[in-house]
PDB file of N, CA and C in Angstrom:
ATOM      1  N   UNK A   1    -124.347  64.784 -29.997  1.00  0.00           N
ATOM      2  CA  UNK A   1    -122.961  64.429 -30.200  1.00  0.00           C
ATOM      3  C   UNK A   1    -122.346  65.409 -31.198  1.00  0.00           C
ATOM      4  N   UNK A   2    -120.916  66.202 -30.930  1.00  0.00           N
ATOM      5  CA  UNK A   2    -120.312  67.046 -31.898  1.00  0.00           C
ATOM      6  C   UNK A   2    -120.325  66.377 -33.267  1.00  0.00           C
ATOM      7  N   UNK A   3    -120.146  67.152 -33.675  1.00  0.00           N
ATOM      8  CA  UNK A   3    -119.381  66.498 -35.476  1.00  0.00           C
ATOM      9  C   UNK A   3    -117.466  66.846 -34.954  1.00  0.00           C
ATOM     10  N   UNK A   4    -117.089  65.653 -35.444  1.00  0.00           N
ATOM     11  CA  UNK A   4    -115.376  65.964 -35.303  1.00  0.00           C
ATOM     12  C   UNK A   4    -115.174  66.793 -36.504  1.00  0.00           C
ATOM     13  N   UNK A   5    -115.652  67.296 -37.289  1.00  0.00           N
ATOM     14  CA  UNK A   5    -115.177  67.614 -38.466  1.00  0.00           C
ATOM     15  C   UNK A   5    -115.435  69.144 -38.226  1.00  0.00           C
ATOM     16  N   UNK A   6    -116.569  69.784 -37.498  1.00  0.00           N
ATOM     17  CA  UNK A   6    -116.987  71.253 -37.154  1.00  0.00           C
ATOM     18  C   UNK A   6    -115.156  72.270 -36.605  1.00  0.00           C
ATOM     19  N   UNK A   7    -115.416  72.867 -36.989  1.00  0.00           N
ATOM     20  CA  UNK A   7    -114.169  73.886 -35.695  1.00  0.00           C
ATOM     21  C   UNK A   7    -114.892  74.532 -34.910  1.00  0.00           C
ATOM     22  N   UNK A   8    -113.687  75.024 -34.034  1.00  0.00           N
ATOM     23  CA  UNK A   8    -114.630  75.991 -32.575  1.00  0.00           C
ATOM     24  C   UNK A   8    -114.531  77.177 -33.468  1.00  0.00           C
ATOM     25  N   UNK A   9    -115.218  78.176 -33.679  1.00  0.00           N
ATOM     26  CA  UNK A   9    -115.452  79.518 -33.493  1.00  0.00           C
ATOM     27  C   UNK A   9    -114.612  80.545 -32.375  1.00  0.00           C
ATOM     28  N   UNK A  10    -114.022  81.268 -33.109  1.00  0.00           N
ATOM     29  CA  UNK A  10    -113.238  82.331 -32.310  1.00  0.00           C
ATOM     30  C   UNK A  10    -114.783  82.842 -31.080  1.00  0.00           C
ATOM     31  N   UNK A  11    -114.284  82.895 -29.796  1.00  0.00           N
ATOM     32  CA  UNK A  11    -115.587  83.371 -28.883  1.00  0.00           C
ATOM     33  C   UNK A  11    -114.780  84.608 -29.137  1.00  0.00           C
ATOM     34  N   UNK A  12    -113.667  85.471 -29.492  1.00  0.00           N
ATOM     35  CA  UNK A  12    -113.931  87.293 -29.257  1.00  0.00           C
ATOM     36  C   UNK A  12    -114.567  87.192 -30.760  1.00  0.00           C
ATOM     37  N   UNK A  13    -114.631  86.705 -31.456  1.00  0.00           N
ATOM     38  CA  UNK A  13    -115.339  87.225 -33.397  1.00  0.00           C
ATOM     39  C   UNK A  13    -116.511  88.308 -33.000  1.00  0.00           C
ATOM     40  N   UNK A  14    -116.897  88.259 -31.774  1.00  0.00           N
ATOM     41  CA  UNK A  14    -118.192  89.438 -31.741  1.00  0.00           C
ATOM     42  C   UNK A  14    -117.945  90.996 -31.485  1.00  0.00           C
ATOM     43  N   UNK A  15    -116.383  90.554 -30.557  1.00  0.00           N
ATOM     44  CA  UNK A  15    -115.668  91.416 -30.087  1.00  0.00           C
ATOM     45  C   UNK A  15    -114.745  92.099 -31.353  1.00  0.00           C
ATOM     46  N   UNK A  16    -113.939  91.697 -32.186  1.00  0.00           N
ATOM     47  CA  UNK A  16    -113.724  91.772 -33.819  1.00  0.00           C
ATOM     48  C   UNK A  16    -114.439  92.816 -34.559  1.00  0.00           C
ATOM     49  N   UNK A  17    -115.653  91.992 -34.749  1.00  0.00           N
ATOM     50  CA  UNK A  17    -117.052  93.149 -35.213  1.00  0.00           C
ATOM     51  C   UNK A  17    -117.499  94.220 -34.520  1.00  0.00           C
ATOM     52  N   UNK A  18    -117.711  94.167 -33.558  1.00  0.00           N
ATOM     53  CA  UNK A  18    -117.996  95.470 -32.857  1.00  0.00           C
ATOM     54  C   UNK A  18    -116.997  96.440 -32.148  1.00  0.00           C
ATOM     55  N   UNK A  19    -115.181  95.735 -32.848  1.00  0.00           N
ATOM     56  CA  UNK A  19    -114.466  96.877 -32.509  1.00  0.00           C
ATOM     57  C   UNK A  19    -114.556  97.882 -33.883  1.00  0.00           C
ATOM     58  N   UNK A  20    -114.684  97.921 -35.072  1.00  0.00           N
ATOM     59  CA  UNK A  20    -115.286  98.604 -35.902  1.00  0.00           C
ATOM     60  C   UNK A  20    -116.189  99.549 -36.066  1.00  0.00           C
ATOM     61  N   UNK A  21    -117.199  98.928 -35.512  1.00  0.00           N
ATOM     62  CA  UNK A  21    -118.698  99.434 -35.249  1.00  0.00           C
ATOM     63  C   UNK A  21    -118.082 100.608 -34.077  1.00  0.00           C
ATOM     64  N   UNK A  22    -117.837 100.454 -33.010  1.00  0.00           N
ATOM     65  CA  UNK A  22    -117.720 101.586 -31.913  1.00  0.00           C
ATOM     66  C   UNK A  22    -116.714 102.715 -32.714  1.00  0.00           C
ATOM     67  N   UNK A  23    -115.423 102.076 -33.197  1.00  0.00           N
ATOM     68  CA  UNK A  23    -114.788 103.113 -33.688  1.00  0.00           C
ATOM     69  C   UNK A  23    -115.198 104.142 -34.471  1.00  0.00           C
ATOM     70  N   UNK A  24    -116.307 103.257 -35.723  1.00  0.00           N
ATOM     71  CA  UNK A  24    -117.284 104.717 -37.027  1.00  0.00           C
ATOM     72  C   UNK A  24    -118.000 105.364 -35.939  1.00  0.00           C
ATOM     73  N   UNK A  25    -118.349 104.663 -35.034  1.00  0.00           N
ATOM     74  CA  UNK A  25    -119.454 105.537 -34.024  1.00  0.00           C
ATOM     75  C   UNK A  25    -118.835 107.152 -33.327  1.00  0.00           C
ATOM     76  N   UNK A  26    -117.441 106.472 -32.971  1.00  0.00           N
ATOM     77  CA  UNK A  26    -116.392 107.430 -32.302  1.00  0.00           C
ATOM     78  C   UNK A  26    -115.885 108.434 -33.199  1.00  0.00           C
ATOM     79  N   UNK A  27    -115.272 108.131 -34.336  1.00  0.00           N
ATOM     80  CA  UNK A  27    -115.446 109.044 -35.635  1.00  0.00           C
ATOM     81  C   UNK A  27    -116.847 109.691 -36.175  1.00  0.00           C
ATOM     82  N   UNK A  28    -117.885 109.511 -36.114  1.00  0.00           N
ATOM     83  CA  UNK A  28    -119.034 109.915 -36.750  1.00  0.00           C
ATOM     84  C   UNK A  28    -119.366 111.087 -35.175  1.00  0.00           C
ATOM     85  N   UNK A  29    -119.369 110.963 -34.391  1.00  0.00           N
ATOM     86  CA  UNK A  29    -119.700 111.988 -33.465  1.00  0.00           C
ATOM     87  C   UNK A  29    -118.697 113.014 -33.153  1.00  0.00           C
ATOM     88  N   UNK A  30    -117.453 112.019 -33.428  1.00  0.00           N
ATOM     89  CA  UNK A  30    -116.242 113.442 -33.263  1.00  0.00           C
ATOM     90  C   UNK A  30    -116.337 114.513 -34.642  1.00  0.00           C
ATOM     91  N   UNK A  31    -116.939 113.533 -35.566  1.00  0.00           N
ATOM     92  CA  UNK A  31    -116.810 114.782 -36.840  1.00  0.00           C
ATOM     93  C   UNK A  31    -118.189 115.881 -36.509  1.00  0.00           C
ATOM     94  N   UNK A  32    -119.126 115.272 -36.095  1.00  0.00           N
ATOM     95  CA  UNK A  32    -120.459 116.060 -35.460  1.00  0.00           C
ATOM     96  C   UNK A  32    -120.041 116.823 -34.559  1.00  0.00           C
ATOM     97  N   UNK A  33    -119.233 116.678 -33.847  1.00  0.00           N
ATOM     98  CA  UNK A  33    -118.814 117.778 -32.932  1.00  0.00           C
ATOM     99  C   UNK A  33    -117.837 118.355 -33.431  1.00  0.00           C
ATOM    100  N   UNK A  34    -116.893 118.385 -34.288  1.00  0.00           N
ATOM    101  CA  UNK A  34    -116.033 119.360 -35.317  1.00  0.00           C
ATOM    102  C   UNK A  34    -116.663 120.383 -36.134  1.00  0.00           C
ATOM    103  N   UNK A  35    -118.053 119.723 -36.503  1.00  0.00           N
ATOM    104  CA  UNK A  35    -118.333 119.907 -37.756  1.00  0.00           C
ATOM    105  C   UNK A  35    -118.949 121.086 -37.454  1.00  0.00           C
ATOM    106  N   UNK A  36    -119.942 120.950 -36.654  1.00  0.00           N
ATOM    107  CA  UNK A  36    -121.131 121.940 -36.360  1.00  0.00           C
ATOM    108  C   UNK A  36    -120.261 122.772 -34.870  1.00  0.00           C
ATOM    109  N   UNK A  37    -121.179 123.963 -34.517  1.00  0.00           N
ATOM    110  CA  UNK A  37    -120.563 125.148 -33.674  1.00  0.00           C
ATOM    111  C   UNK A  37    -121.323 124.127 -32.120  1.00  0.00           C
ATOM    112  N   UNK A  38    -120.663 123.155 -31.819  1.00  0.00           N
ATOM    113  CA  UNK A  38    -121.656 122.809 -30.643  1.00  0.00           C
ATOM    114  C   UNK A  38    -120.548 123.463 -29.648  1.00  0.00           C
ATOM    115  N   UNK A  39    -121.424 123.895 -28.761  1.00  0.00           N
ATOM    116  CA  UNK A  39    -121.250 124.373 -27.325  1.00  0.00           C
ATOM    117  C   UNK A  39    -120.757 123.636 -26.501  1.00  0.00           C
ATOM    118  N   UNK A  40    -120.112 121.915 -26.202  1.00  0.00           N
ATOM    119  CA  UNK A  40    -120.159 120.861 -25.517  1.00  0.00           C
ATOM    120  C   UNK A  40    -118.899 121.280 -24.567  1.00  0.00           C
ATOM    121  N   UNK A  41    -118.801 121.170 -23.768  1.00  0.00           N
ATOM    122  CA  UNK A  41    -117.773 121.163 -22.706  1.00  0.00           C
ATOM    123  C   UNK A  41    -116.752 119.983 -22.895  1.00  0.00           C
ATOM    124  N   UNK A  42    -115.354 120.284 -22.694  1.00  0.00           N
ATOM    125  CA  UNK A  42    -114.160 119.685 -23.352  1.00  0.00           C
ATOM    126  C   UNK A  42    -114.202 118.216 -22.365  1.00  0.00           C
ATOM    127  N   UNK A  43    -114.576 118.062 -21.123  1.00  0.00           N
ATOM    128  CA  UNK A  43    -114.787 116.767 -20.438  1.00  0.00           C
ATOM    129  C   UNK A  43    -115.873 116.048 -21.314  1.00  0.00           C
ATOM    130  N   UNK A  44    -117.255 116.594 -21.684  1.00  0.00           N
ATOM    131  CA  UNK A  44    -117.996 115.824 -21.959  1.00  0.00           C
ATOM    132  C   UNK A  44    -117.266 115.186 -23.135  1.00  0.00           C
ATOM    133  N   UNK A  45    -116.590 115.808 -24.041  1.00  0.00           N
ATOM    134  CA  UNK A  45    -115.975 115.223 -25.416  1.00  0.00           C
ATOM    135  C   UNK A  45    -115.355 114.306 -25.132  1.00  0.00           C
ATOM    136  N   UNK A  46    -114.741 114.253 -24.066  1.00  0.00           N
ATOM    137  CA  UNK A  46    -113.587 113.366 -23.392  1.00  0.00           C
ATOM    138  C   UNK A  46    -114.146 111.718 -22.944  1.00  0.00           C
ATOM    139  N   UNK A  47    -115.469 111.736 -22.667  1.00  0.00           N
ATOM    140  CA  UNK A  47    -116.269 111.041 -21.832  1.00  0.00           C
ATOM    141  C   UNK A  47    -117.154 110.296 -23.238  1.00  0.00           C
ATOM    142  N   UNK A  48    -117.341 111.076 -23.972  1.00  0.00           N
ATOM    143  CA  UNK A  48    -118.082 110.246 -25.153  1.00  0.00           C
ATOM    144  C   UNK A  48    -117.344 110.069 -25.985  1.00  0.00           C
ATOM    145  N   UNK A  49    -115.961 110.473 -26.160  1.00  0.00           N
ATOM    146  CA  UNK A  49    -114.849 109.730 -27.034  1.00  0.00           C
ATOM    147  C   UNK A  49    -114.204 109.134 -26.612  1.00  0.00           C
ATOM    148  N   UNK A  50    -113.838 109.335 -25.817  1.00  0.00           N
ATOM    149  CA  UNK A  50    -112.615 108.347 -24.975  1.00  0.00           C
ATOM    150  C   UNK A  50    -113.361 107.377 -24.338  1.00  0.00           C
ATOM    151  N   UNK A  51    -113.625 107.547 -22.827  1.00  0.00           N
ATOM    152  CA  UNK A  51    -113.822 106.892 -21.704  1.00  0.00           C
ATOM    153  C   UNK A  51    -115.151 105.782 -22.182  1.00  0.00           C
ATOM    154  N   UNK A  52    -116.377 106.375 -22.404  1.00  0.00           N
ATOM    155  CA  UNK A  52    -117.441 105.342 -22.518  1.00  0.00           C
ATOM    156  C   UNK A  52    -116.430 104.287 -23.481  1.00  0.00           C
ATOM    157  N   UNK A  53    -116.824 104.331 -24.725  1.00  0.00           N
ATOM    158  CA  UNK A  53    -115.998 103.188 -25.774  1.00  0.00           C
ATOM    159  C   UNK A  53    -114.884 102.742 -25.206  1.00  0.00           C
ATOM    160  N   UNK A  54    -113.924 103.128 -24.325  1.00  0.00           N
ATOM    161  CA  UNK A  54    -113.101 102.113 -24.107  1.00  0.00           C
ATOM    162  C   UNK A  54    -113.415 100.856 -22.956  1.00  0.00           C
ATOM    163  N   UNK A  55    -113.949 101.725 -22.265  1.00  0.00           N
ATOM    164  CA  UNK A  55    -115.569 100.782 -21.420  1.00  0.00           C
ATOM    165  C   UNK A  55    -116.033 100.058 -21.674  1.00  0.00           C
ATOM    166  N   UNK A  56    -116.911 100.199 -22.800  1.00  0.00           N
ATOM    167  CA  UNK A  56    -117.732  99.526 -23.424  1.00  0.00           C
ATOM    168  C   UNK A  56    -117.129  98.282 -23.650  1.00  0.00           C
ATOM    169  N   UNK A  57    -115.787  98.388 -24.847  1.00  0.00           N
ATOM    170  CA  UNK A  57    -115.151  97.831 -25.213  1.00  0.00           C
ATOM    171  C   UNK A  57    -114.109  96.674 -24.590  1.00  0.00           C
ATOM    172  N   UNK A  58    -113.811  96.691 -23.013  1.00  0.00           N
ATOM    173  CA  UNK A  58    -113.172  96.215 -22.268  1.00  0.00           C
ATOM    174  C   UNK A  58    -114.220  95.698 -21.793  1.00  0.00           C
ATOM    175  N   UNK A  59    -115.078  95.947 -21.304  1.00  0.00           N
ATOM    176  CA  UNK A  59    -116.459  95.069 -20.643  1.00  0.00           C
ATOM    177  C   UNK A  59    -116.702  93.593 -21.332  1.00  0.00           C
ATOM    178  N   UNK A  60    -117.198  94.632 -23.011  1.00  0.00           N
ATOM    179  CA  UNK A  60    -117.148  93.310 -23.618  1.00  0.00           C
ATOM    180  C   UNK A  60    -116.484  92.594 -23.903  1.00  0.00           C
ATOM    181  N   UNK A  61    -115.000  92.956 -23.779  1.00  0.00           N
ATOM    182  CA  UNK A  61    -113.720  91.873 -23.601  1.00  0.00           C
ATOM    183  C   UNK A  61    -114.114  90.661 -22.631  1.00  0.00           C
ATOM    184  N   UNK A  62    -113.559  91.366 -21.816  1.00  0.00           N
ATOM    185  CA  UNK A  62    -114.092  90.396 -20.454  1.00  0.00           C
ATOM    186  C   UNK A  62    -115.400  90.036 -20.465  1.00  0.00           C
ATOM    187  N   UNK A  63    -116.062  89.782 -21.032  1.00  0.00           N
ATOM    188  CA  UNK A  63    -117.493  88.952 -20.935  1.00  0.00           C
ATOM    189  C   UNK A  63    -117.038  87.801 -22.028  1.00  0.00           C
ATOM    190  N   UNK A  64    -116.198  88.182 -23.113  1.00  0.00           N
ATOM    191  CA  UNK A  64    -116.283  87.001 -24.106  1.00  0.00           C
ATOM    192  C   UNK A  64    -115.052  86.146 -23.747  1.00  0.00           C
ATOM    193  N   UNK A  65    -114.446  86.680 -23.418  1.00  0.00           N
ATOM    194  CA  UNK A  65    -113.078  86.054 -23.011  1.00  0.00           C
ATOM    195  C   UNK A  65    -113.338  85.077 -22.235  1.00  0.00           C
ATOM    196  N   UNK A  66    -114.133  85.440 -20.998  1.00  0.00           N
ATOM    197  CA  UNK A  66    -114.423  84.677 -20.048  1.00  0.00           C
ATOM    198  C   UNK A  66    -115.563  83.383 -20.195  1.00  0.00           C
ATOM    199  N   UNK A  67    -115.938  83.379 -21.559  1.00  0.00           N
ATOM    200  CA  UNK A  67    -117.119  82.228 -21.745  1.00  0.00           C
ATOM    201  C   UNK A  67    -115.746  81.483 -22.498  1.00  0.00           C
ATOM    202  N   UNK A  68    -116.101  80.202 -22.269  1.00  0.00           N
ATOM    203  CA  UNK A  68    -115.103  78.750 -22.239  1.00  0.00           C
ATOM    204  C   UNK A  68    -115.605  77.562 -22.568  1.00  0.00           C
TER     205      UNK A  68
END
């Protein structure tokens, strides 16, 4: 039996935390690729800054959103 007195929990709070987390991730590799002479082709930059993380990030939208 609930407690009436508990609250619900935000279900995105995971989504919250790990929009942070992806962003230092997205900053910490873009400065690695500023920083140092890498050779990387301007799509791949595109694909590991942009595209994956916003992926990622919308996936896990829709997975938390959708639990009820």
């Amino acid at each position: 039996m609930a407690n009436p007195r508990t609250r619900k929990r935000n279900p995105l709070l995971p989504w919250f935390i790990g929009l942070p987390i992806v962003l230092a991730a997205v900053v910490y590799v873009g400065y690695r690729f500023a920083a140092t002479d890498c050779a990387v082709p301007g799509i791949s930059v595109f694909l590991v800054l942009g595209v994956v993380p916003v992926i990622y990030l919308f996936l896990m939208f829709l997975t938390l959103s959708s639990q009820d």
